[in-house]
Protein backbone atom coordinates (compact mmCIF):
# COMPACT_ATOMS: atom_id res chain seq x y z
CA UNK A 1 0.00 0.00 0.00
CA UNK A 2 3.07 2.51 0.81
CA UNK A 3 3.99 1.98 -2.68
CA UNK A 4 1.04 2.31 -4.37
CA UNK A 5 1.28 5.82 -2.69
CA UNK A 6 4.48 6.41 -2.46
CA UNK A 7 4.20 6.01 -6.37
CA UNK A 8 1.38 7.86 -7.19
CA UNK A 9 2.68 10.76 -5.61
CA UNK A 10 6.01 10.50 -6.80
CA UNK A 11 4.33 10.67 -10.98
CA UNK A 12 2.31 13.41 -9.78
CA UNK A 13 5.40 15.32 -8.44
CA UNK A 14 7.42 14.93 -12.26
CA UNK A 15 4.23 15.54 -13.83
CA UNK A 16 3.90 19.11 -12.17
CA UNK A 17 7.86 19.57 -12.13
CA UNK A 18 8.21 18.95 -16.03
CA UNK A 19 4.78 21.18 -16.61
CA UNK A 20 6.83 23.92 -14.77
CA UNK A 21 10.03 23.84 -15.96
CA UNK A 22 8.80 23.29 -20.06
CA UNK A 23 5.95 25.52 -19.98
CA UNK A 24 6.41 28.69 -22.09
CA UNK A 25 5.85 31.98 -19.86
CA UNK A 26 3.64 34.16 -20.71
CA UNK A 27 3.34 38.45 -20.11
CA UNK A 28 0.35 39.66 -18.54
CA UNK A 29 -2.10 41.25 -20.58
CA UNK A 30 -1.95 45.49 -21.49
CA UNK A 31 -4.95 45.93 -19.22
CA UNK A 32 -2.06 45.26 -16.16
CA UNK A 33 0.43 47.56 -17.38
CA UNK A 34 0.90 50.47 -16.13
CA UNK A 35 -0.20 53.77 -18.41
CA UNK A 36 2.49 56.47 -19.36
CA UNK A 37 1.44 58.91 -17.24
CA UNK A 38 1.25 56.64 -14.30
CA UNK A 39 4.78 55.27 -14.57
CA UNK A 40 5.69 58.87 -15.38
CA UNK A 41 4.34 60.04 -12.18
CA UNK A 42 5.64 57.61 -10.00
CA UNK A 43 9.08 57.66 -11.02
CA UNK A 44 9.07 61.67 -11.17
CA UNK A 45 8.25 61.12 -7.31
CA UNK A 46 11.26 61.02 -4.90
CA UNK A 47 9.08 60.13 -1.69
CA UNK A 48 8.47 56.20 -0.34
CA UNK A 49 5.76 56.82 0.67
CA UNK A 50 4.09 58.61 -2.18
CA UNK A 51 5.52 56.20 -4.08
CA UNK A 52 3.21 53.67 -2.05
CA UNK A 53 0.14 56.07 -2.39
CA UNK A 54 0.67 55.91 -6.33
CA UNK A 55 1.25 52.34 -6.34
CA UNK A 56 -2.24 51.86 -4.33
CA UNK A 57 -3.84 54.26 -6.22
CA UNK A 58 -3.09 52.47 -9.73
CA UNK A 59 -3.91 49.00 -7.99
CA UNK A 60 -7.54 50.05 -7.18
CA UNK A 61 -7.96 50.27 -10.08
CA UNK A 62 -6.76 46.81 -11.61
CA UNK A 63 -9.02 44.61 -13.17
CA UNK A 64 -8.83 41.96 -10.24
CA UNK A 65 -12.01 40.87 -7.75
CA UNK A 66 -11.20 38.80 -4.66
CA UNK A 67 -14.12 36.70 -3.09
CA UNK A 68 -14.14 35.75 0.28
CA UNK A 69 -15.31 31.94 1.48
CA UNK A 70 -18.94 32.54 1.79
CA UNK A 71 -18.86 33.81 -1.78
């Protein structure tokens, strides 16, 4: 029975490790870049912590929704 598992497990570990290490990456999509004027604006800033502010403000506005467990 170890074996059977032992096994199992082990072809399910190669599996994922060759699917990681041959699979192509791929760039995220425009709508996650930043814009011009964004990038402009942050690096024109000299501040951390404006820096952060910009950051947050351009990650509100990401196309990303988060759900939490009861849905």
């Amino acid at each position: 029975a170890y074996l059977v598992v032992f096994h199992i497990l082990f072809v399910l570990f190669v599996w994922t490790y060759w699917k990681s290490v041959f699979t192509l990456p791929v760039q995220p999509g425009k709508k996650y870049h930043m814009s011009c004027a964004d990038q402009e604006r942050y690096e024109s800033e000299e501040r951390p912590e404006v820096q952060r502010q910009i950051l947050a403000e351009i990650a509100r506005k990401l196309p990303v929704y988060t759900r939490t467990g009861s849905g």
